[in-house]
C-alpha atoms as a PDB file:
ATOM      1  CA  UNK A   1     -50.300 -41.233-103.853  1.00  0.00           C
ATOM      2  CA  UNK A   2     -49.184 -41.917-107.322  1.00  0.00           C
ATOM      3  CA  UNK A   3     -45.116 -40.982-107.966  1.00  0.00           C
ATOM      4  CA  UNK A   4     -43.727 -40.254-111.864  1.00  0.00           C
ATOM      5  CA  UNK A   5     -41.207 -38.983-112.958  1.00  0.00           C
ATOM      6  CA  UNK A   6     -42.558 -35.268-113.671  1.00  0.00           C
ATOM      7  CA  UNK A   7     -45.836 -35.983-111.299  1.00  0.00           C
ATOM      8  CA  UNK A   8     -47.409 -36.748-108.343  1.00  0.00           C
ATOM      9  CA  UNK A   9     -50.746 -37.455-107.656  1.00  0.00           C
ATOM     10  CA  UNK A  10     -52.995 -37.957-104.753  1.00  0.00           C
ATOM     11  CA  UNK A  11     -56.686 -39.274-104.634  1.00  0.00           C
ATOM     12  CA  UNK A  12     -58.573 -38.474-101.160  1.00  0.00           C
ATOM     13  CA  UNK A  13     -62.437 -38.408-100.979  1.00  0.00           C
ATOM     14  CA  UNK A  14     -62.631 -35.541 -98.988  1.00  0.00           C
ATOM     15  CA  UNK A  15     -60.744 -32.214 -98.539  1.00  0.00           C
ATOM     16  CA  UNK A  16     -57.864 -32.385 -97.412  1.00  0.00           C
ATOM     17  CA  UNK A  17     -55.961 -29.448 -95.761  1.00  0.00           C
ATOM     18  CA  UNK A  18     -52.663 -30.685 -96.080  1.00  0.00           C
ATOM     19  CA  UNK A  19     -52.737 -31.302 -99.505  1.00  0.00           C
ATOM     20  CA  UNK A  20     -53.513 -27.831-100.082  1.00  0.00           C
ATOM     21  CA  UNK A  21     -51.116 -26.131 -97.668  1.00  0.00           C
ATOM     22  CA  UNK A  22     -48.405 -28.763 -99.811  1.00  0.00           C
ATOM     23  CA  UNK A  23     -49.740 -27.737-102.755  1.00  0.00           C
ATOM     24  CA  UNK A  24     -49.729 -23.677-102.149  1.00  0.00           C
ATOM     25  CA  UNK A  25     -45.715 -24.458-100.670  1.00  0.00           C
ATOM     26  CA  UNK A  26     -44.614 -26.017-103.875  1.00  0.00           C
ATOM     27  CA  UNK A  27     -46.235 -23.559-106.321  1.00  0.00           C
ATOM     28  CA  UNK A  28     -45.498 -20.223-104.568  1.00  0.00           C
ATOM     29  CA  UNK A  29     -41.311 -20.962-104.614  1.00  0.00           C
ATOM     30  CA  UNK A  30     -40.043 -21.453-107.800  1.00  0.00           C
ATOM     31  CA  UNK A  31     -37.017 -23.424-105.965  1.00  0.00           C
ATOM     32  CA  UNK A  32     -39.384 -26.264-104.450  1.00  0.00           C
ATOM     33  CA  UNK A  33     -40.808 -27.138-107.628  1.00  0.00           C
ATOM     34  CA  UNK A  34     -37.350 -27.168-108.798  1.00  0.00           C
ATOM     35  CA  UNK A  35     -36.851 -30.378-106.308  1.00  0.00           C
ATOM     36  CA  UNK A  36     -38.891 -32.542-108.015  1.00  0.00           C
ATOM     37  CA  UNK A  37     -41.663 -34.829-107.209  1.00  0.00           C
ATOM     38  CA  UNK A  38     -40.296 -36.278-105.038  1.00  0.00           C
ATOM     39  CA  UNK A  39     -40.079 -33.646-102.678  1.00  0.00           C
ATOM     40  CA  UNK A  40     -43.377 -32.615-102.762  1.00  0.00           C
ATOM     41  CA  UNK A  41     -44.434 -35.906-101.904  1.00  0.00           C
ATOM     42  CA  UNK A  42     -42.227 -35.231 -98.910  1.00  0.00           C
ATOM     43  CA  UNK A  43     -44.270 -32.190 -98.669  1.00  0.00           C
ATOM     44  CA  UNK A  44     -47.458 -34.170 -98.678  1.00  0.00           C
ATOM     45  CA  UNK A  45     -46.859 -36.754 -96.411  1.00  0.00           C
ATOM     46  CA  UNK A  46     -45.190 -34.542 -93.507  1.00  0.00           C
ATOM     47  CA  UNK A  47     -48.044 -32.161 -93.457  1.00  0.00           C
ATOM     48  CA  UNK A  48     -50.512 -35.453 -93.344  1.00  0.00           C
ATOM     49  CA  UNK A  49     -47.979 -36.830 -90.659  1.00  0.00           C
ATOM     50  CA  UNK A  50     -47.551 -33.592 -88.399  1.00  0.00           C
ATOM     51  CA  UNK A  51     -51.402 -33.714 -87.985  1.00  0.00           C
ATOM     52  CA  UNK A  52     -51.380 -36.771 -86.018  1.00  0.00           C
ATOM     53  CA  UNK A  53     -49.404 -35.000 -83.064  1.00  0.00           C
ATOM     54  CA  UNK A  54     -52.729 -32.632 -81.940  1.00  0.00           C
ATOM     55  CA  UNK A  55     -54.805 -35.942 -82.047  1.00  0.00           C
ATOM     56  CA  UNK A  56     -52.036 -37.821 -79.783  1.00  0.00           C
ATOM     57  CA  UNK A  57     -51.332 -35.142 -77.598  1.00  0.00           C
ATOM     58  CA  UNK A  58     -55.244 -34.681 -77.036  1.00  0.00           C
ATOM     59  CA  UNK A  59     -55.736 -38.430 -75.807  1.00  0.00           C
ATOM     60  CA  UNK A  60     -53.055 -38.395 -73.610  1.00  0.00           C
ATOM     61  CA  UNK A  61     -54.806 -34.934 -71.954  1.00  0.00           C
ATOM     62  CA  UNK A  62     -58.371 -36.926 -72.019  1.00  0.00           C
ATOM     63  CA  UNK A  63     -56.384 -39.703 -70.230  1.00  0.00           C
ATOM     64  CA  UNK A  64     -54.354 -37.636 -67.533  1.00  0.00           C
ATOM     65  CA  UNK A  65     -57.857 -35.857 -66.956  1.00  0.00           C
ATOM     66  CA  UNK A  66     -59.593 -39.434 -66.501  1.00  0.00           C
ATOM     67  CA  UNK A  67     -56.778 -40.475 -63.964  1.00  0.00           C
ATOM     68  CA  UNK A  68     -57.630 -37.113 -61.677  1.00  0.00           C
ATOM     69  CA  UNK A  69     -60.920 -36.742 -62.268  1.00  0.00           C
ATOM     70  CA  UNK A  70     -62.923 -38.077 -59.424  1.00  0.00           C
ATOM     71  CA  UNK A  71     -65.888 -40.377 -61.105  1.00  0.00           C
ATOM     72  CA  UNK A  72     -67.497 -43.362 -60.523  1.00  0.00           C
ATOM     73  CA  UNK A  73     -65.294 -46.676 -61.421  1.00  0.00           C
ATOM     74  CA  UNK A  74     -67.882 -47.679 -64.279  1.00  0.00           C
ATOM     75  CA  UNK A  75     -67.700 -43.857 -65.919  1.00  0.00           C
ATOM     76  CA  UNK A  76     -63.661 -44.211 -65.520  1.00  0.00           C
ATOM     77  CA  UNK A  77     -63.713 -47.542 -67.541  1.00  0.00           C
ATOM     78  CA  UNK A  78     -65.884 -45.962 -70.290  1.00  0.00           C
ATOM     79  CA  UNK A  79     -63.647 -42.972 -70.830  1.00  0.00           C
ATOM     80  CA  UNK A  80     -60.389 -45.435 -70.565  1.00  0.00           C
ATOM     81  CA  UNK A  81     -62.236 -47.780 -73.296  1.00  0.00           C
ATOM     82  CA  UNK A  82     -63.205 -44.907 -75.459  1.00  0.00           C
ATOM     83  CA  UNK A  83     -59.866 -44.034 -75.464  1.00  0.00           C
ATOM     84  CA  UNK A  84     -57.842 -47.391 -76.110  1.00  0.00           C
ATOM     85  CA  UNK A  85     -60.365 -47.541 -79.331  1.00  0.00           C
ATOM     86  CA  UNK A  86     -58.900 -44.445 -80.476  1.00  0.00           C
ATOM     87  CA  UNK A  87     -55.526 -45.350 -79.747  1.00  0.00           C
ATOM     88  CA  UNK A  88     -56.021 -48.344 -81.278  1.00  0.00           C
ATOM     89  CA  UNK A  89     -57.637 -46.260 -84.715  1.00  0.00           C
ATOM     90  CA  UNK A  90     -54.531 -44.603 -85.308  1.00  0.00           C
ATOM     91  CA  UNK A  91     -52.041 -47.541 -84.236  1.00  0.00           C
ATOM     92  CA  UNK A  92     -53.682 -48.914 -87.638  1.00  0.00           C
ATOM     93  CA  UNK A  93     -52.973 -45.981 -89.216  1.00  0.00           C
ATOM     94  CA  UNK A  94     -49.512 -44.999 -88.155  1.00  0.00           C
ATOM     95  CA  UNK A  95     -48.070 -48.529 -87.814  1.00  0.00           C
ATOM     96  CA  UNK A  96     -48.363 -48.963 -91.781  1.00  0.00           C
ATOM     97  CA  UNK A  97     -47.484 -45.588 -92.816  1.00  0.00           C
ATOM     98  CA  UNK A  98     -44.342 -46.382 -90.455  1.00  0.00           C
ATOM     99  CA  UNK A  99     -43.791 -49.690 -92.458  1.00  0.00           C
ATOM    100  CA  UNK A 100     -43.894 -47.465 -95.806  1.00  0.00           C
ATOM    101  CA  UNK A 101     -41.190 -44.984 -94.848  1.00  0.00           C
ATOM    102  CA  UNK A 102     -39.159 -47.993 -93.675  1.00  0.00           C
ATOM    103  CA  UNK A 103     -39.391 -49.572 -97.271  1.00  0.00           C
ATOM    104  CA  UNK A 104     -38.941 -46.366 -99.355  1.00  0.00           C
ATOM    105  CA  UNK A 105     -36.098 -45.378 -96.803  1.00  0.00           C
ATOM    106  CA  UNK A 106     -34.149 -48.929 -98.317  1.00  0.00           C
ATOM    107  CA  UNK A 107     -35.318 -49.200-100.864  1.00  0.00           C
ATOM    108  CA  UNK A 108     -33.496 -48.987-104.629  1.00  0.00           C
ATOM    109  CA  UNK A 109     -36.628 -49.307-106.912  1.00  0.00           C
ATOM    110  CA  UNK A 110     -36.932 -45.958-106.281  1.00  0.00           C
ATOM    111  CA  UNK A 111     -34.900 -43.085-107.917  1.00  0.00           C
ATOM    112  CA  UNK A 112     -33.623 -40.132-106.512  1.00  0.00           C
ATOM    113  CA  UNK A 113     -34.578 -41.152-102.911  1.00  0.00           C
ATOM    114  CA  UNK A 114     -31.147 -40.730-101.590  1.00  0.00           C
ATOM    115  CA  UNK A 115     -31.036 -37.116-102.835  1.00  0.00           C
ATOM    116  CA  UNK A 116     -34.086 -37.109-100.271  1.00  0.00           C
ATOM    117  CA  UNK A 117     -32.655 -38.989 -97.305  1.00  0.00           C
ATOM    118  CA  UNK A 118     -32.814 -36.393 -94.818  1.00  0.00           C
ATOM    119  CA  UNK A 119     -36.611 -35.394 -95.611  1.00  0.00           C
ATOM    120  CA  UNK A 120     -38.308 -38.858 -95.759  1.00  0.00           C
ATOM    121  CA  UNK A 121     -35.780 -39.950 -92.637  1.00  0.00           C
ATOM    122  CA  UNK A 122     -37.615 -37.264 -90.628  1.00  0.00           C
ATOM    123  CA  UNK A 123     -40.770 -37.974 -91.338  1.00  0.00           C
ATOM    124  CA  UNK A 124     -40.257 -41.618 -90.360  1.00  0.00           C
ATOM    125  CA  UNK A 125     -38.544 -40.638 -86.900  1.00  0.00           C
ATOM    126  CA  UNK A 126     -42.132 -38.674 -86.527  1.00  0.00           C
ATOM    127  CA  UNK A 127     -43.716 -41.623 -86.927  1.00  0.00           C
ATOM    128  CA  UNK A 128     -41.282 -43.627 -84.603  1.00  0.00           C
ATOM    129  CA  UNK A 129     -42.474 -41.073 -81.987  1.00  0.00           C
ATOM    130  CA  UNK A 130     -45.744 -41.183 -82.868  1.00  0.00           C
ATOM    131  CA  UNK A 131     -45.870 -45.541 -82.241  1.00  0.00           C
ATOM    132  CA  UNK A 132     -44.205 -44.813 -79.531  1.00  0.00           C
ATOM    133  CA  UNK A 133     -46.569 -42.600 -77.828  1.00  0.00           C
ATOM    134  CA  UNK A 134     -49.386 -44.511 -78.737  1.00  0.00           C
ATOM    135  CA  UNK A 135     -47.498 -47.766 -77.525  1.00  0.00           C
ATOM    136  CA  UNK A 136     -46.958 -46.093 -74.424  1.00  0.00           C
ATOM    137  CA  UNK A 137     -50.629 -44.634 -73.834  1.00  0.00           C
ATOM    138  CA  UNK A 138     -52.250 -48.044 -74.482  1.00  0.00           C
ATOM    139  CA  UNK A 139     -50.010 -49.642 -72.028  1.00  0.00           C
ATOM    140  CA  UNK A 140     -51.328 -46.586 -69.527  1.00  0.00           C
ATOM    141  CA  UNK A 141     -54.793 -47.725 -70.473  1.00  0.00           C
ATOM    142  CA  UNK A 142     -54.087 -51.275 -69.307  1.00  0.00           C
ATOM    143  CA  UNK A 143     -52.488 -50.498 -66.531  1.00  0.00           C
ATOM    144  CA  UNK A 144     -55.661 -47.664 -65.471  1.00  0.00           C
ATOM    145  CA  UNK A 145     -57.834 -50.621 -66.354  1.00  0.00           C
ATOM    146  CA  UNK A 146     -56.402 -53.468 -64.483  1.00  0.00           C
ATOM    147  CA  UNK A 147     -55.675 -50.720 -61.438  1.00  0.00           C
ATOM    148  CA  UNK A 148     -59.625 -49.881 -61.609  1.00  0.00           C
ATOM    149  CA  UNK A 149     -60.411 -53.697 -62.172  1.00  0.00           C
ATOM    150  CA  UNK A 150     -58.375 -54.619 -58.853  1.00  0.00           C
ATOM    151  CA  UNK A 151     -60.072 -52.012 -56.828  1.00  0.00           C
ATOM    152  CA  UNK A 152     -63.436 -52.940 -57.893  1.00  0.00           C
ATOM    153  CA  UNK A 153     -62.262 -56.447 -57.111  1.00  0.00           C
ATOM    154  CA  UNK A 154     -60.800 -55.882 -53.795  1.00  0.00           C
ATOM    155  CA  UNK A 155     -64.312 -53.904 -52.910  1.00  0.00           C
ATOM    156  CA  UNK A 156     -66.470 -56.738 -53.810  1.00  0.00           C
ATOM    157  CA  UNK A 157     -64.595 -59.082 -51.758  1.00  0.00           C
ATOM    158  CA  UNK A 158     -64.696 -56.650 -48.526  1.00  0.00           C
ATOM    159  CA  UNK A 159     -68.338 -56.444 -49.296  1.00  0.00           C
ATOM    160  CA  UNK A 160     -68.851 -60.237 -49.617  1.00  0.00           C
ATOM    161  CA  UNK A 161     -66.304 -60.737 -46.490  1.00  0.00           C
ATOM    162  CA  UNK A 162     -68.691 -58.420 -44.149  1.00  0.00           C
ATOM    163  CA  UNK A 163     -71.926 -59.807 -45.648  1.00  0.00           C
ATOM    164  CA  UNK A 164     -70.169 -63.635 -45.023  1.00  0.00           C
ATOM    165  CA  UNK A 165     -69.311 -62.568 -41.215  1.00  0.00           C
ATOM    166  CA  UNK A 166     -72.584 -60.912 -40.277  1.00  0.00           C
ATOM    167  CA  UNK A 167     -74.411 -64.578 -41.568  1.00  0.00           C
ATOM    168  CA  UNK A 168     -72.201 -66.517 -39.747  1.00  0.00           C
ATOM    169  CA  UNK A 169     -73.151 -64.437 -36.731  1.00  0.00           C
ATOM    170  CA  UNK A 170     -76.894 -65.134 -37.195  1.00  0.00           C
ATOM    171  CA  UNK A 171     -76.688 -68.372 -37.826  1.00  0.00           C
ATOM    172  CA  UNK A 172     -76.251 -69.732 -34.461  1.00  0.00           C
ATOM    173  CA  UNK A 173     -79.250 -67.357 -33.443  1.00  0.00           C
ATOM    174  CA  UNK A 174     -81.727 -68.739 -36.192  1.00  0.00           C
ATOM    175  CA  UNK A 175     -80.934 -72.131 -35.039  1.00  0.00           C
ATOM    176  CA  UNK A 176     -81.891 -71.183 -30.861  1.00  0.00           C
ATOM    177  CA  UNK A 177     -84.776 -69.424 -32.940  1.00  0.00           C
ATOM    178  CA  UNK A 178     -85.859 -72.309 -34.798  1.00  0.00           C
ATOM    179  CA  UNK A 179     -85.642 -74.442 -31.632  1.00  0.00           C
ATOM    180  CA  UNK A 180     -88.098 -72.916 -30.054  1.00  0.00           C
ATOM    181  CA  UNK A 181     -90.058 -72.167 -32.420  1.00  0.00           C
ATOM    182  CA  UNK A 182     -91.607 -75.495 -32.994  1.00  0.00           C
ATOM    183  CA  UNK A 183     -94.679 -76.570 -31.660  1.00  0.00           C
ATOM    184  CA  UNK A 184     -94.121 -79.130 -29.087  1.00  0.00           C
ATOM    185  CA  UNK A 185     -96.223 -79.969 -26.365  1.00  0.00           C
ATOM    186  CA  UNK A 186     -93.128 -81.230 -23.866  1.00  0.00           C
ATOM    187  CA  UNK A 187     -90.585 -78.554 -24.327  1.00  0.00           C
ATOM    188  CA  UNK A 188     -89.188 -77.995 -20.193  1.00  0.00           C
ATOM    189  CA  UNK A 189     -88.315 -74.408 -21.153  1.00  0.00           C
ATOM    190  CA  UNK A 190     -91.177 -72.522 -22.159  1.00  0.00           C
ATOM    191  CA  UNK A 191     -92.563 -73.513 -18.772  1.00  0.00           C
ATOM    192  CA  UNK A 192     -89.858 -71.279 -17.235  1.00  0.00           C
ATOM    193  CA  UNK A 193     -90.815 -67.869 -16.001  1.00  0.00           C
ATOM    194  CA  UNK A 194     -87.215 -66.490 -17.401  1.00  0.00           C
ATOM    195  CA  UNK A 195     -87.012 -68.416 -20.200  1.00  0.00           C
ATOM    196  CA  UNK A 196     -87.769 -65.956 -22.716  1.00  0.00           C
ATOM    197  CA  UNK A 197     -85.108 -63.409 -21.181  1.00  0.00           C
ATOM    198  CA  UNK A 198     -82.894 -66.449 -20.427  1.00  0.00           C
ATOM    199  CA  UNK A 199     -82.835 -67.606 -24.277  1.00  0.00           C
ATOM    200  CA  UNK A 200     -82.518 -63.599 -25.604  1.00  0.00           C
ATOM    201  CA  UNK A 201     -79.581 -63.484 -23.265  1.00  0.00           C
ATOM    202  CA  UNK A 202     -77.689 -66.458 -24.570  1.00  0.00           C
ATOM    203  CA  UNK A 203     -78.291 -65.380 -27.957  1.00  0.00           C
ATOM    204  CA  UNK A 204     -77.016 -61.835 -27.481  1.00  0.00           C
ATOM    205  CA  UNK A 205     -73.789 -63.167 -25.839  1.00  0.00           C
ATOM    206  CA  UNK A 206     -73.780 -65.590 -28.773  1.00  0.00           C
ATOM    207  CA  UNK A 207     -74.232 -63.201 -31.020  1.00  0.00           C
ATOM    208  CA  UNK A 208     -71.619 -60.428 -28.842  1.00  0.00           C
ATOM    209  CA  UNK A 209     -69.002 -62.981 -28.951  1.00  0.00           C
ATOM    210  CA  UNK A 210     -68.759 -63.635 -31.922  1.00  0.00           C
ATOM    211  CA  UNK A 211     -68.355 -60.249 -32.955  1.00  0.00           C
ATOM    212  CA  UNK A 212     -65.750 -59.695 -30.525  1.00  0.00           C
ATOM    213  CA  UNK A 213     -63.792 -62.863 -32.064  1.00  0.00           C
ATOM    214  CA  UNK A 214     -64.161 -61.936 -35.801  1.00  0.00           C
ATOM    215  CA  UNK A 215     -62.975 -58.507 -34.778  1.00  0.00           C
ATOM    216  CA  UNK A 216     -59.990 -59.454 -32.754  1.00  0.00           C
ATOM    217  CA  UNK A 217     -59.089 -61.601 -36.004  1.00  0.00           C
ATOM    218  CA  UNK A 218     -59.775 -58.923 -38.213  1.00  0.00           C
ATOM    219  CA  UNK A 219     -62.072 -59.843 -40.301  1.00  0.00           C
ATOM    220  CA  UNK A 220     -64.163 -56.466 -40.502  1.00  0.00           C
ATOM    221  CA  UNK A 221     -61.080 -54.333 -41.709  1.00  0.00           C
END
């Protein structure tokens, strides 16, 4: 946007509906064109900023639907990723444009902006609101994310914990197993008649007991 004093001008690539809505404002009241140009850049830039709201509000919706919805933890971090990138698209956007309305707000380059005070101060409390609600989603994000990265965390380890116990349970009956399994000649128990009940005995109490011990201590909550 180009300011004069009898003209404004804006370059955009490609259509842009505010600029027209601005532009059919200004020339069908006689009394808006009589405040200047710098007015209807006021005109401009409020329309352009007012059309950021529908894009917030619509993130926070996909977000509050991501947070109910009942999907699996990797489809959850997708959507919450997709939607910190789009945050993050118009923090870029609506951080400078903040800046902008900061510096034209003090600044006295500028002439007739006091006349305008009231206009341009509302459009940068808009974008104070907007930062603000895109601060505040992106710190929902992170918490979503670090909520969904401590649950998949605390699963893992449950997993690992009951895969760790049911080893250590087994490992007392490979090593009765591997006893007897090698081929010696002079071995005094595989001459008894029992043996073979007597050895799947001991490692069933083994085995028994030490489930009843890690359960006692917990270990399989």
């Amino acid at each position: 946007m180009f300011l004069g004093k009898n003209f404004v001008v804006t370059f955009h690539l490609q259509p842009s509906s505010e600029i027209d809505e601005a532009w059919k404002r200004i020339t069908g009241q006689t009394d808006l064109r009589e405040k200047g140009q710098l007015y209807a850049a006021y005109l401009v830039m409020d329309k352009l900023v007012d059309q950021y709201f529908p894009a917030v509000y619509q993130l926070e919706d996909q977000l509050s639907e991501s947070e109910s919805a009942r999907k699996s933890i990797q489809a959850l971090m997708d959507d919450i990723f997709e939607i910190r990138a789009k945050l993050l698209k118009l923090r870029k956007t609506i951080l400078p444009m903040r800046d902008l309305l900061y510096r034209i707000l003090n600044s006295e380059r500028i002439e007739g902006v006091k006349e305008h005070l009231a206009y341009f101060t509302d459009i940068y409390d808009h974008l104070l609101k907007l930062s603000e609600m895109i601060e505040s989603n992106r710190e929902m994000t992170a918490d979503m994310r670090d909520s969904y990265i401590s649950i998949n965390s605390n699963r893992m380890n449950a997993i690992m914990k009951t895969l760790t116990v049911i080893t250590t349970i087994f490992m007392p009956l490979t090593f009765i197993a591997g006893i007897y399994g090698m081929n010696f000649e002079y071995m005094p128990e595989l001459k008894w008649n029992w043996g073979y009940f007597t050895v799947l005995g001991v490692m069933f109490s083994i085995g028994f007991g030490m489930y009843v011990w890690f359960r006692r201590k917990g270990w399989f909550d």
